[in-house]
N, C-alpha and C. Protein backbone atom coordinates (compact mmCIF):
# COMPACT_ATOMS: atom_id res chain seq x y z
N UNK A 1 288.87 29.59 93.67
CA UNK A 1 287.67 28.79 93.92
C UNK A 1 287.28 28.06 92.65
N UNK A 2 287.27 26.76 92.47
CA UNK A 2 286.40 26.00 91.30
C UNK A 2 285.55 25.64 91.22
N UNK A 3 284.88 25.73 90.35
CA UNK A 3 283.49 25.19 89.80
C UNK A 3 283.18 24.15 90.25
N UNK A 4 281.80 23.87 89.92
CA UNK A 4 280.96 22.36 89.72
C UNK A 4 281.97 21.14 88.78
N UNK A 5 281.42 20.86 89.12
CA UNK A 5 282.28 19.11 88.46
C UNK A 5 284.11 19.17 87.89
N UNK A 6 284.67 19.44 89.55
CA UNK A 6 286.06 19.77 89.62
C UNK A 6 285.88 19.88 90.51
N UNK A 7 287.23 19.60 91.02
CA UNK A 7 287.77 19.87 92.81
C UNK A 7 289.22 20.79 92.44
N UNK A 8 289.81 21.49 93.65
CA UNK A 8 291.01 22.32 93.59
C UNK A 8 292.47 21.66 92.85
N UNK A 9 292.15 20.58 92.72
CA UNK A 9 293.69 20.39 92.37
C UNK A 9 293.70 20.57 90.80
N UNK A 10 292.52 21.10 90.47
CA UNK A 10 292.82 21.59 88.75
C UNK A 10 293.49 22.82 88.95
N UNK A 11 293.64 23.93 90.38
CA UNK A 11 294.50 24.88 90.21
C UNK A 11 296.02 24.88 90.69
N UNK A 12 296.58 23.43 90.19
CA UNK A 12 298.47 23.06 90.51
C UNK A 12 298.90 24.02 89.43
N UNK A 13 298.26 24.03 88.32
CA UNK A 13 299.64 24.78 87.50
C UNK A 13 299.94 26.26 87.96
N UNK A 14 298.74 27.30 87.87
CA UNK A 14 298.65 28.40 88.24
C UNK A 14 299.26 28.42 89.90
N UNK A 15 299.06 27.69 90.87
CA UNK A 15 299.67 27.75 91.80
C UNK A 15 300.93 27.73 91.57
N UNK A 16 301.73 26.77 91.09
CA UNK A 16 303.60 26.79 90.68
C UNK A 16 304.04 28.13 90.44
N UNK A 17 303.13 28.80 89.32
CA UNK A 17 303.21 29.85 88.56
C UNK A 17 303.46 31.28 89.84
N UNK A 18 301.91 31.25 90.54
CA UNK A 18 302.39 32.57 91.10
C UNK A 18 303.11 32.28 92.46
N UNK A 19 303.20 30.92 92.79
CA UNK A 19 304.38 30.86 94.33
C UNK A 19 305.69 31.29 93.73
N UNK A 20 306.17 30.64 92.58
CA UNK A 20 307.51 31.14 92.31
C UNK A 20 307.55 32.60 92.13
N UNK A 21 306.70 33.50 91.50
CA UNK A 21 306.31 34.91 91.98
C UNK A 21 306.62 35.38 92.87
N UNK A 22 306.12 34.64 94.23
CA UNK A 22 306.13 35.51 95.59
C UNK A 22 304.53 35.61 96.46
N UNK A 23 304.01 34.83 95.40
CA UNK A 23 302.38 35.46 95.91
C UNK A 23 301.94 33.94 96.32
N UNK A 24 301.34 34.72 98.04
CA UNK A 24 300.50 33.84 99.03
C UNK A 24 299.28 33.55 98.46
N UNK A 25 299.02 31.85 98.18
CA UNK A 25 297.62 31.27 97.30
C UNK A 25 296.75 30.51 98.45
N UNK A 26 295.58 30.38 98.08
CA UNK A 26 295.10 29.73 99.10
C UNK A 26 294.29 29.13 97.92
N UNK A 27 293.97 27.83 98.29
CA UNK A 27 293.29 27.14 96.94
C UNK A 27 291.80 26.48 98.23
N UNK A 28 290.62 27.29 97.62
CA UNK A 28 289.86 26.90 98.80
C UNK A 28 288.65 26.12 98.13
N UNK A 29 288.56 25.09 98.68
CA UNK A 29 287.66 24.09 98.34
C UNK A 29 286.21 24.79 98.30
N UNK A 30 285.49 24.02 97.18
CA UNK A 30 284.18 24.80 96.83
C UNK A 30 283.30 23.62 97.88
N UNK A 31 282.73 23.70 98.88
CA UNK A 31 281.82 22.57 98.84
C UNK A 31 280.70 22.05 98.28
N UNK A 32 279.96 22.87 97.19
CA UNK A 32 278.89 22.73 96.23
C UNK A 32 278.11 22.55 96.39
N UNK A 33 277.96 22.62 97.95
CA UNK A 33 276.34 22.25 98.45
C UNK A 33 275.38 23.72 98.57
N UNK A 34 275.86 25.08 98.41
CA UNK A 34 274.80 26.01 98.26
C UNK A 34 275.89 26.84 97.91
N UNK A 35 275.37 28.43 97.82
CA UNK A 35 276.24 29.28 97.47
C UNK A 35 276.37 29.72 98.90
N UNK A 36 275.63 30.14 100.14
CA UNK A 36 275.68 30.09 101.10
C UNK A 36 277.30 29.41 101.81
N UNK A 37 276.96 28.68 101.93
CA UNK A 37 278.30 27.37 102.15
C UNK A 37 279.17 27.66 101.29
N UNK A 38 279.15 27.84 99.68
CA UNK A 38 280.37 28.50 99.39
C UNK A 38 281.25 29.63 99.83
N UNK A 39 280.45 30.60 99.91
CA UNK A 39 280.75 32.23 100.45
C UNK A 39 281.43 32.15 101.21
N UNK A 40 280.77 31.04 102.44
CA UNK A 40 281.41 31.40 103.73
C UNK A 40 282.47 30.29 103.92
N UNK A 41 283.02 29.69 102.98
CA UNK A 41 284.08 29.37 102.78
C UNK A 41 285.35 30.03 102.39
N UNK A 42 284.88 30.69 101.54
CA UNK A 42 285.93 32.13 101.00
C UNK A 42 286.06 33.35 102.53
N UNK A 43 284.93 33.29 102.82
CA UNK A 43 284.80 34.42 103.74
C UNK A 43 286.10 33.65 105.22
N UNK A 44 285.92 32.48 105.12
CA UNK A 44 286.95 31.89 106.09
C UNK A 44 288.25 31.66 105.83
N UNK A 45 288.32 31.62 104.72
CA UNK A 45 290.16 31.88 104.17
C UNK A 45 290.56 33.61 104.18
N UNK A 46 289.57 34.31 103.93
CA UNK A 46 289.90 35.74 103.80
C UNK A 46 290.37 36.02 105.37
N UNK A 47 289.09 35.61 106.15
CA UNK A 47 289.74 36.03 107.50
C UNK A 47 290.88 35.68 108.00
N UNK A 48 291.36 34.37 107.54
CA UNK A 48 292.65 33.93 108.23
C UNK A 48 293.52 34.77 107.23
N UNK A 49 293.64 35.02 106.08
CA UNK A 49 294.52 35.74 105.05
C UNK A 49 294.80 37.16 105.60
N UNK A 50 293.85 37.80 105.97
CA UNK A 50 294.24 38.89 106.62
C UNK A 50 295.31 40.23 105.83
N UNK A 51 294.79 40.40 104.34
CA UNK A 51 295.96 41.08 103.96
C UNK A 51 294.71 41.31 102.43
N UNK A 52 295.20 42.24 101.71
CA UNK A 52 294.53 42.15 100.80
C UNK A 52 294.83 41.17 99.75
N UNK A 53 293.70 40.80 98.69
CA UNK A 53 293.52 39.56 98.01
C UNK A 53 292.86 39.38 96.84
N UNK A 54 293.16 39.16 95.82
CA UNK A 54 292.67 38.85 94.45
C UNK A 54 291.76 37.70 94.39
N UNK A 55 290.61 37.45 94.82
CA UNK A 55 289.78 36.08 94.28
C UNK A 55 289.07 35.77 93.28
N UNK A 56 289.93 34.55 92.82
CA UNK A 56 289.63 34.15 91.43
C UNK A 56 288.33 33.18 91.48
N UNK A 57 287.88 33.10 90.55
CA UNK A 57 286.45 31.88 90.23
C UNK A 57 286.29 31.55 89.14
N UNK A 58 286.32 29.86 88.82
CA UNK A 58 286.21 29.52 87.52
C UNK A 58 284.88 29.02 87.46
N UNK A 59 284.22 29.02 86.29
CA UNK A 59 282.74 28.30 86.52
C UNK A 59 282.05 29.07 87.34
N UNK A 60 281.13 27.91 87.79
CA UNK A 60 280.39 28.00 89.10
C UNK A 60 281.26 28.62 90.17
N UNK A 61 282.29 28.75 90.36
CA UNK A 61 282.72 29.65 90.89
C UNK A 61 282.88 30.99 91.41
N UNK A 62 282.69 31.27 89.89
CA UNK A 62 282.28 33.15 89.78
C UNK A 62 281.28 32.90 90.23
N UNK A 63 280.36 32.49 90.95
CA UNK A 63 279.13 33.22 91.45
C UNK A 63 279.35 33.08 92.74
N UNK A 64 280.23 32.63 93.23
CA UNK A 64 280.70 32.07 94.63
C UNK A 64 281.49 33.54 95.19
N UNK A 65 282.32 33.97 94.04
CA UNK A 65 283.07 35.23 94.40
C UNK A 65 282.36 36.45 94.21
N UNK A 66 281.77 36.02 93.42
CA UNK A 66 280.66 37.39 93.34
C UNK A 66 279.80 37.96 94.68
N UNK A 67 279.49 37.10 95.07
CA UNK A 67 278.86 37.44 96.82
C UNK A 67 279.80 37.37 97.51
N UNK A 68 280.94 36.54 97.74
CA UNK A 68 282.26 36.52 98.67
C UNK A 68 283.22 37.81 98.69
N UNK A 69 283.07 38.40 97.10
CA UNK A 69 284.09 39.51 96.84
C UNK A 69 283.76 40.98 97.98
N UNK A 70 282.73 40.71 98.23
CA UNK A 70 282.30 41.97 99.43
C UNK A 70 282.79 42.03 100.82
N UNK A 71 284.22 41.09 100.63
CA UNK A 71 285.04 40.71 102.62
C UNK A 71 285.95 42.11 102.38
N UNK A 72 286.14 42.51 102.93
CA UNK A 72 286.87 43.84 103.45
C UNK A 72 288.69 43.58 102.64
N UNK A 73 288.89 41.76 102.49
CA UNK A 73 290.19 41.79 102.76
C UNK A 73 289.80 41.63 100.78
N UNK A 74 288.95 41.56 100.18
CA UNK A 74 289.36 41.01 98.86
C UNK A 74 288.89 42.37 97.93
N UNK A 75 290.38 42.68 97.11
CA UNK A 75 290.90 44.19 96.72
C UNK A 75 290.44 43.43 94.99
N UNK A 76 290.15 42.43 94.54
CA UNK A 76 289.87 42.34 92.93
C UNK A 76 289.04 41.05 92.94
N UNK A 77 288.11 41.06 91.79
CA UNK A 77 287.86 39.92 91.21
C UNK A 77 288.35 39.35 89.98
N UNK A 78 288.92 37.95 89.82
CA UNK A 78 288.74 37.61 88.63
C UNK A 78 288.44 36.50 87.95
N UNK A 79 287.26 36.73 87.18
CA UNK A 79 286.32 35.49 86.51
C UNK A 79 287.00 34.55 85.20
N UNK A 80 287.37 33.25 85.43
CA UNK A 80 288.07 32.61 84.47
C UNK A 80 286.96 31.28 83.70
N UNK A 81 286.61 31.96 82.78
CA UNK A 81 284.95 31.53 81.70
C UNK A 81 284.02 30.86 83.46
N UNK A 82 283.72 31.98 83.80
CA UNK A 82 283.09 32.13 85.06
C UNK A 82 281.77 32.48 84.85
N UNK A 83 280.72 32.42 85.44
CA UNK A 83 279.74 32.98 85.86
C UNK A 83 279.89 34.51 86.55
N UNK A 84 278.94 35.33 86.36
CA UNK A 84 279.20 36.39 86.88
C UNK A 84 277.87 37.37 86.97
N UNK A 85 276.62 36.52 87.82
CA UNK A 85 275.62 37.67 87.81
C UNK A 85 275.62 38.71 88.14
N UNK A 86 274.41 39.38 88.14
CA UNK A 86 274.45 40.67 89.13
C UNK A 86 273.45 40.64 90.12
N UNK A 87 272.82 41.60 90.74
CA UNK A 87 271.90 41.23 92.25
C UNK A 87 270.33 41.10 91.52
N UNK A 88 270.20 39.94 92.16
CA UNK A 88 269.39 39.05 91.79
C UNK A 88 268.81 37.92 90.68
N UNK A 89 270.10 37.55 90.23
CA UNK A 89 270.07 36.96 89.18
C UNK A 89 270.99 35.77 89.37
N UNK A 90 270.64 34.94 88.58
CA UNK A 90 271.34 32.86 89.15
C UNK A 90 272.31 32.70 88.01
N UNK A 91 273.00 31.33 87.88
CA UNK A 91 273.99 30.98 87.07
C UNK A 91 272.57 30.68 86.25
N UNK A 92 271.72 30.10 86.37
CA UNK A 92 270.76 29.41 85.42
C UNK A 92 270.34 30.36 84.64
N UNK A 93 269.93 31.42 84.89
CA UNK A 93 269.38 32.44 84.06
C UNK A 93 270.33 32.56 83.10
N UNK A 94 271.67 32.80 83.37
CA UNK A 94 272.84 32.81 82.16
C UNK A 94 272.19 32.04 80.90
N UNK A 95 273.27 30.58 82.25
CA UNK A 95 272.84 29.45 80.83
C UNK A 95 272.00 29.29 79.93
N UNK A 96 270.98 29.88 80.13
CA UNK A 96 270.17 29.81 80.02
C UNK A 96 270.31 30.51 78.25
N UNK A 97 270.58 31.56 78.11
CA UNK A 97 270.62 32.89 77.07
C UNK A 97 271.53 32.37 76.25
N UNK A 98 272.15 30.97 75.78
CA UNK A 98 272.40 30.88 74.75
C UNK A 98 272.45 29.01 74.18
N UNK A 99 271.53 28.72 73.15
CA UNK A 99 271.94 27.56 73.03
C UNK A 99 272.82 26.46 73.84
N UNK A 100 272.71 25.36 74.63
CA UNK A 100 274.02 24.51 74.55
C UNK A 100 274.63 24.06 73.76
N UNK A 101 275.88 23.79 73.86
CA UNK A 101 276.62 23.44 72.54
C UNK A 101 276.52 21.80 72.62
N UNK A 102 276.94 21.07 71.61
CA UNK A 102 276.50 19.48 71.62
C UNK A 102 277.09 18.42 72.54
N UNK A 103 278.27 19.19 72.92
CA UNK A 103 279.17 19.18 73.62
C UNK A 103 278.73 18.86 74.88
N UNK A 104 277.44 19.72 75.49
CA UNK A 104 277.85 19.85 76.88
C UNK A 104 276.57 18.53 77.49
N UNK A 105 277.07 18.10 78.77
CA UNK A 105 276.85 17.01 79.24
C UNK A 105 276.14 16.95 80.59
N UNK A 106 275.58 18.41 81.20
CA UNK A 106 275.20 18.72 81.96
C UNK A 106 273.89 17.69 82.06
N UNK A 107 273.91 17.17 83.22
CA UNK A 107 272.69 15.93 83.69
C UNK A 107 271.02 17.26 84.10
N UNK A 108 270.12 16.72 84.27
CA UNK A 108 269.05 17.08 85.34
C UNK A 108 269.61 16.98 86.46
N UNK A 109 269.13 17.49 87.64
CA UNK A 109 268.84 17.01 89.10
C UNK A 109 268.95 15.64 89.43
N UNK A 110 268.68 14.72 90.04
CA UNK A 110 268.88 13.55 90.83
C UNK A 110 267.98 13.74 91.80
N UNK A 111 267.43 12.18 91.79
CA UNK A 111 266.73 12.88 93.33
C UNK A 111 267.36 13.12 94.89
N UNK A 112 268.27 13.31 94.91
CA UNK A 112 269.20 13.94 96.11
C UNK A 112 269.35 15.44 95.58
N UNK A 113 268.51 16.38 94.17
CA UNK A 113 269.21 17.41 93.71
C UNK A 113 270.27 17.78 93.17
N UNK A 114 270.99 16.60 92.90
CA UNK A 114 272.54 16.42 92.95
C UNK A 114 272.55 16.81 91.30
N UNK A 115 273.75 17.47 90.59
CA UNK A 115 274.18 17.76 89.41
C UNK A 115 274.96 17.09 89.15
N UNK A 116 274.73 16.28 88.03
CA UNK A 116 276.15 15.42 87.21
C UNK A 116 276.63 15.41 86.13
N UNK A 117 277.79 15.44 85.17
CA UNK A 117 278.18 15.56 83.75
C UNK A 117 277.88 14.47 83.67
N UNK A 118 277.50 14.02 82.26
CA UNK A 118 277.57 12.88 81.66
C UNK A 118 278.86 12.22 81.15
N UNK A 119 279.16 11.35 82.04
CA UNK A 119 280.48 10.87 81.45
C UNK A 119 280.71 10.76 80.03
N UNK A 120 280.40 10.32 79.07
CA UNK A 120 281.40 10.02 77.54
C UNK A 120 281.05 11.67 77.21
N UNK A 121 280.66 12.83 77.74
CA UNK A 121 280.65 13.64 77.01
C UNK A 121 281.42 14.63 77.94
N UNK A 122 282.48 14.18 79.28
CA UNK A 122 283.13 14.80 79.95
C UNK A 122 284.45 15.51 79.10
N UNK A 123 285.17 14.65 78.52
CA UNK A 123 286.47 15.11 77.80
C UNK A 123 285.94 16.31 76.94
N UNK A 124 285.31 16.13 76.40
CA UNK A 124 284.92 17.09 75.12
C UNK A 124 284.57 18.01 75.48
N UNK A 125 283.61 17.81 76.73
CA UNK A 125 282.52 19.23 77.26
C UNK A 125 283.10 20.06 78.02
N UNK A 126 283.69 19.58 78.64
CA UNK A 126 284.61 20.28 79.84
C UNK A 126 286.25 20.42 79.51
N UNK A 127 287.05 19.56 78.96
CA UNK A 127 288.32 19.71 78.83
C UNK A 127 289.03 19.11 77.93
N UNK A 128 287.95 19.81 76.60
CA UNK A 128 288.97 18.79 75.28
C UNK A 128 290.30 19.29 75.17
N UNK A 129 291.06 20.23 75.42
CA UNK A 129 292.31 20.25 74.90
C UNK A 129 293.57 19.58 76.15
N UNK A 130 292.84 18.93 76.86
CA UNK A 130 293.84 18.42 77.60
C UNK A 130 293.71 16.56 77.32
N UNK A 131 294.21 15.93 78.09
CA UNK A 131 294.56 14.52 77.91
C UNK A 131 293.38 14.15 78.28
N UNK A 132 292.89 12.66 77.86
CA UNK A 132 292.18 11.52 77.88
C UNK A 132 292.68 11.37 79.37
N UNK A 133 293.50 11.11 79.91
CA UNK A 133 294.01 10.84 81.21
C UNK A 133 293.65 11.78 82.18
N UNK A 134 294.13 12.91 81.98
CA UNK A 134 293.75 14.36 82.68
C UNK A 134 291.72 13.95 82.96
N UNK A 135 291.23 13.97 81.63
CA UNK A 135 289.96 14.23 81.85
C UNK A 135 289.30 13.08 82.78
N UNK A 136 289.93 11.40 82.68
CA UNK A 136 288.93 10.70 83.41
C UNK A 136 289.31 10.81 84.91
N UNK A 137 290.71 11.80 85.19
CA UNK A 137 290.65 11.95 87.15
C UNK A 137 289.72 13.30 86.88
N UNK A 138 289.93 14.17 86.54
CA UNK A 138 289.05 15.30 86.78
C UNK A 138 287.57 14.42 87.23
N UNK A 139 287.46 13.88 86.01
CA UNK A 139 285.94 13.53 86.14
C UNK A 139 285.43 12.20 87.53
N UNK A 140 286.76 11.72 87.86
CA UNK A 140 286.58 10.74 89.31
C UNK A 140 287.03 11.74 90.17
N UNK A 141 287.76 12.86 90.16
CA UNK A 141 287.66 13.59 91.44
C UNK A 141 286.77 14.41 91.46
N UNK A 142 285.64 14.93 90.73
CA UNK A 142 284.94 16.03 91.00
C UNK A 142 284.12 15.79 92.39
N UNK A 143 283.66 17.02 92.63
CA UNK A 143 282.94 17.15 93.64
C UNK A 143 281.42 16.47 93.31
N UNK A 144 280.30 16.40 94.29
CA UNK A 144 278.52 16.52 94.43
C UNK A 144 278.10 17.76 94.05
N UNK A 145 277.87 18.42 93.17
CA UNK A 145 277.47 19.35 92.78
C UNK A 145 275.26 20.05 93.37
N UNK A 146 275.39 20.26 94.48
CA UNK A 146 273.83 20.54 94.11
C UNK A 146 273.65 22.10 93.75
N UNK A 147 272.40 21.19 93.16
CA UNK A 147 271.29 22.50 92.05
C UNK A 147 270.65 23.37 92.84
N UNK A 148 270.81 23.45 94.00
CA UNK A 148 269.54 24.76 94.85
C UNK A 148 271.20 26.24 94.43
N UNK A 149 272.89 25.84 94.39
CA UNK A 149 273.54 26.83 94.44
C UNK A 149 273.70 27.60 92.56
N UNK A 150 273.23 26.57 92.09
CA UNK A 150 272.55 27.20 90.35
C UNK A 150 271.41 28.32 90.62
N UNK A 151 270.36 27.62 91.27
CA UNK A 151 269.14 28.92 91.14
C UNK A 151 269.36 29.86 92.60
N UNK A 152 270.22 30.23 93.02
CA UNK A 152 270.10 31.12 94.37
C UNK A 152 270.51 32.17 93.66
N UNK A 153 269.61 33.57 93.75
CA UNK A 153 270.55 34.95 93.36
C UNK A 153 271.54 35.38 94.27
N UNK A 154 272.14 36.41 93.38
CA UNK A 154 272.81 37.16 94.17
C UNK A 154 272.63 38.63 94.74
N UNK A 155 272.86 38.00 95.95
CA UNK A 155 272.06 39.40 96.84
C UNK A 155 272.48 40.73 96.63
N UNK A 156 274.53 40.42 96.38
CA UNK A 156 275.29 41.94 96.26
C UNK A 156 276.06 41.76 95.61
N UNK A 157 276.38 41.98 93.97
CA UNK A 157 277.18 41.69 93.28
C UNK A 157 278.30 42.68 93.63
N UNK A 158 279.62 42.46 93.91
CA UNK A 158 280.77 42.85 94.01
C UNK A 158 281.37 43.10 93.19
N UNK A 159 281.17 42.79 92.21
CA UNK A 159 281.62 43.86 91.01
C UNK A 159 281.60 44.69 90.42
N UNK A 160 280.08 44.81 91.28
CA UNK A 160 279.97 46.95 90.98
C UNK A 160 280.72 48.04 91.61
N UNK A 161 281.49 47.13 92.56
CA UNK A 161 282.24 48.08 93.52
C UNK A 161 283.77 47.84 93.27
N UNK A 162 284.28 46.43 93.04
CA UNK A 162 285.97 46.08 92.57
C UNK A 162 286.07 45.67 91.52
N UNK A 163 287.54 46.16 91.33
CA UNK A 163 288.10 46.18 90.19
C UNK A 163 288.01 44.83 89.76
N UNK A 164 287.71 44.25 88.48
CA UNK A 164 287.38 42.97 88.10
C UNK A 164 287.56 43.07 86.54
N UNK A 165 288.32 41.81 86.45
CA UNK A 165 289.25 40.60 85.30
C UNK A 165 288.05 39.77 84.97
N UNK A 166 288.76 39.20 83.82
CA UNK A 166 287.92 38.32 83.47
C UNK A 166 288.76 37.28 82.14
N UNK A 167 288.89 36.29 82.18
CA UNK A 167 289.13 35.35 81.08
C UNK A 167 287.89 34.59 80.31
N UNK A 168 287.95 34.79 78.97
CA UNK A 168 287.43 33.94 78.03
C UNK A 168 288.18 33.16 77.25
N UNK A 169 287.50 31.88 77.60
CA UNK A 169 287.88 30.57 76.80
C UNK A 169 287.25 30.83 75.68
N UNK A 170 287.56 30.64 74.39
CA UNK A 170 287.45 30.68 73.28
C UNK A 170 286.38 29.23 72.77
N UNK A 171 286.77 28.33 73.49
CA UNK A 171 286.69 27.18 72.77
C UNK A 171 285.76 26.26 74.08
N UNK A 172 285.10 27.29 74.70
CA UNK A 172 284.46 26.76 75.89
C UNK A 172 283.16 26.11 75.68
N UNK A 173 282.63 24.72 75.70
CA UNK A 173 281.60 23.97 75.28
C UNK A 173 280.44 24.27 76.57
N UNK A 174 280.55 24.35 77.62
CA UNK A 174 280.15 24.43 78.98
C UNK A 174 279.27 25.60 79.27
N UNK A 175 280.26 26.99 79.22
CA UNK A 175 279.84 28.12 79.01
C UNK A 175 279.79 29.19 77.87
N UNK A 176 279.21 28.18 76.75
CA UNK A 176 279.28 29.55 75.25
C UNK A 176 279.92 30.99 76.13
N UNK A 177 281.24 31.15 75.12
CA UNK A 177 282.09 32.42 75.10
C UNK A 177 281.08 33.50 74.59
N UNK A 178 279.83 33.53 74.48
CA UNK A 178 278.80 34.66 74.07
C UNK A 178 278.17 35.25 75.19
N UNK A 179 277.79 34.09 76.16
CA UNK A 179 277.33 34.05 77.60
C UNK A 179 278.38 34.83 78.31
N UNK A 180 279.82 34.55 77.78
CA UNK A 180 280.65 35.00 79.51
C UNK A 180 280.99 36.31 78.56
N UNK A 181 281.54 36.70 77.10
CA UNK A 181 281.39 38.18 76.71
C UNK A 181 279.84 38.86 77.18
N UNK A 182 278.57 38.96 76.96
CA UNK A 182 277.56 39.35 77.66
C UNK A 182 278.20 39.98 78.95
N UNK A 183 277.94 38.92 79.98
CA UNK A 183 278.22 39.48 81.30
C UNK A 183 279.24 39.98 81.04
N UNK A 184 280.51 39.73 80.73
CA UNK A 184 282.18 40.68 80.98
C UNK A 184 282.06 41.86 80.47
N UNK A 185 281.21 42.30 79.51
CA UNK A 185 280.91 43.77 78.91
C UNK A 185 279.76 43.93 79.62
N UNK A 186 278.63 43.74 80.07
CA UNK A 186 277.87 44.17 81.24
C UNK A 186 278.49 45.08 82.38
N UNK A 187 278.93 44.22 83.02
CA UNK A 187 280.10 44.78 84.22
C UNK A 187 281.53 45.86 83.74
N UNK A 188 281.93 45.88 82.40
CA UNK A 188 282.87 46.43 82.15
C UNK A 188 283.95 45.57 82.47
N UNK A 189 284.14 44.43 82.93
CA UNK A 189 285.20 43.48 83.43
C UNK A 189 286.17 43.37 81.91
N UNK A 190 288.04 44.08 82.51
CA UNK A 190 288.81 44.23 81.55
C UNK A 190 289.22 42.32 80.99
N UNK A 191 288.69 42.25 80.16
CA UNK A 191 288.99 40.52 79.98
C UNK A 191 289.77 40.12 78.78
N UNK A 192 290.25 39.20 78.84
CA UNK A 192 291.15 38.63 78.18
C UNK A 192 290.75 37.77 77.19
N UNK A 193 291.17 37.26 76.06
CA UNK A 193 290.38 36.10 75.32
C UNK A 193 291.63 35.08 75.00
N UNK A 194 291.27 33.68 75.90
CA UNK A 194 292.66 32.74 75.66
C UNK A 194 292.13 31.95 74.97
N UNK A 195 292.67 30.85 74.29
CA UNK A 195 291.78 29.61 73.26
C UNK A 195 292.23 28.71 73.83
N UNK A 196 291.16 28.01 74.48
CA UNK A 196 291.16 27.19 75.21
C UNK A 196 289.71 26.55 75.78
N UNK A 197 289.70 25.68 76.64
CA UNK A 197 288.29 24.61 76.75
C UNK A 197 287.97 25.38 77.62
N UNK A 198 286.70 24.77 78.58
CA UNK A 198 285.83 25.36 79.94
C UNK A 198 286.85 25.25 80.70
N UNK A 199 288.10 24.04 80.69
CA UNK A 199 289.29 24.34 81.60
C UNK A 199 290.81 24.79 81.43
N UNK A 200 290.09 26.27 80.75
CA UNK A 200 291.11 26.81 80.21
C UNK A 200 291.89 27.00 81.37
N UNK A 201 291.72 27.22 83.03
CA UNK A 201 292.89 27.29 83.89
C UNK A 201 293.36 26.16 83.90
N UNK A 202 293.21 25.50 83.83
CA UNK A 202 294.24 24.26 83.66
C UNK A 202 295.38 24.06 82.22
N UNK A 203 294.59 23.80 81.38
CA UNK A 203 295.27 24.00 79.99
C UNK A 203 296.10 25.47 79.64
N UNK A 204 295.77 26.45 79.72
CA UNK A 204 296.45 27.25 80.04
C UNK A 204 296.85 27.88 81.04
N UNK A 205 297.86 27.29 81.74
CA UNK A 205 297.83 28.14 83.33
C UNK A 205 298.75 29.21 83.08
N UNK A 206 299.65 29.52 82.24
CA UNK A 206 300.41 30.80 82.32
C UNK A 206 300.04 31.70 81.86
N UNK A 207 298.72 32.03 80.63
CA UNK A 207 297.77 33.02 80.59
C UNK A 207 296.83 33.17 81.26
N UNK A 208 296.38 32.52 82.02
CA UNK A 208 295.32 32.69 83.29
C UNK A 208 296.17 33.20 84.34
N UNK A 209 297.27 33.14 84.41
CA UNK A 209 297.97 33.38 85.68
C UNK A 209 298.45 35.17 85.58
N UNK A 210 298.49 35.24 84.45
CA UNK A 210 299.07 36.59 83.65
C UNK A 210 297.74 37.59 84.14
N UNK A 211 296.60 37.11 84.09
CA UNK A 211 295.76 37.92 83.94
C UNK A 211 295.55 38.21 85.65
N UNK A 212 295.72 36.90 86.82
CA UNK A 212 296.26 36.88 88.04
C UNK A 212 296.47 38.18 88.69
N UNK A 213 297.92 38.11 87.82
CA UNK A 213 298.95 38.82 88.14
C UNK A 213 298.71 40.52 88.11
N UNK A 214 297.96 40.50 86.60
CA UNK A 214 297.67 41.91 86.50
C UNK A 214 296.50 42.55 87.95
N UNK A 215 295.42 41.43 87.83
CA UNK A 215 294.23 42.04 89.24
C UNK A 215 295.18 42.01 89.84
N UNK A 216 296.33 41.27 90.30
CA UNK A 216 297.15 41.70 91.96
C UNK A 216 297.61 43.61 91.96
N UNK A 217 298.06 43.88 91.12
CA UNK A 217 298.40 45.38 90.83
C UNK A 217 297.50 46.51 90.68
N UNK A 218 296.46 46.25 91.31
CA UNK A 218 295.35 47.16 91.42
C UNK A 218 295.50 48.53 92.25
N UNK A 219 296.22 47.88 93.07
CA UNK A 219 295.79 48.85 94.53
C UNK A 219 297.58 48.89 94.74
């Protein structure tokens, strides 16, 4: 599942990675219009998946899996420089707990509610270690991001109950790596530290995929 200001096809590399593996991916579109509508997006790939399942969340994501991780069929979580509350608590409250870095480009609301990066500060904020090229489709394919799925808590964090991963970007402008250590030692989530941007699954997809691989071996 991906974040706010990104659509799925930032997860091609990691997909190559674990099909040649052997492992069934489902790359499920975030629609960004609530967390509600997210959930039960996940909750609709799980049902057709029918088997047990590792769901990953980058960003805004992790909070998507964090309420989704409670489907019967999903055996791990894992957060890649993710969000990751606990019950009753928002992505905003995070963000909240540490400085932004200069970097980040996060807009206000709109009056549609709508969330937007600021373009000239997209490459940097979100995905400096990848291409000038890479960053201006990311930034023409992203999704409408609205702000009511920032402040919604979470009702049942799933990570008090499954086994749960976690990646830190080192070099993450988006989500200070202080913010996502906090929560990953909160939860006890066994995590990894890769050096890399807010899109460290992209830039690095064969250490994000590694860490994948390990939540698949849980059970």
């Amino acid at each position: 599942m991906h974040g706010a200001f990104a659509d799925g096809s930032g997860w091609r590399g990691i997909h190559d990675i674990l099909d040649k593996s052997g492992y069934n991916i489902t790359v499920v579109h975030n629609p960004l219009t609530s967390l509600e509508d997210g959930v039960q997006a996940v909750n609709n790939a799980l049902d057709k998946i029918r088997e047990s399942t590792v769901l990953v969340g980058h960003s805004y994501g992790g909070v998507i899996i964090t309420e989704a991780g409670n489907h019967d069929h999903a055996a791990a979580l894992v957060y890649v420089a993710a969000f990751q509350p606990g019950n009753g608590e928002t992505a905003l409250q995070w963000i909240q707990t540490a400085p932004p870095a200069p970097e980040n480009g996060v807009l206000p609301p709109d009056e549609n509610g709508i969330i937007y990066y600021q373009k000239d500060k997209y490459h940097m904020g979100i995905c400096a270690d990848l291409s000038e090229e890479d960053a201006n489709f990311m930034f023409a394919s992203q999704g409408a991001f609205y702000a009511k799925g920032f402040v919604t808590p979470i009702k049942n964090a799933a990570w008090k109950s499954k086994p749960v991963y976690g990646v830190i970007a080192t070099q993450d402008k988006s989500i200070p790596p202080e913010i996502q250590e906090a929560m990953y030692k909160r939860s006890k989530t066994i995590s990894t530290y890769v050096k890399g941007s807010h899109a460290v699954y992209i830039s690095q997809p064969e250490a994000v995929a590694e860490v994948i691989i390990l939540a698949s071996k849980v059970n």
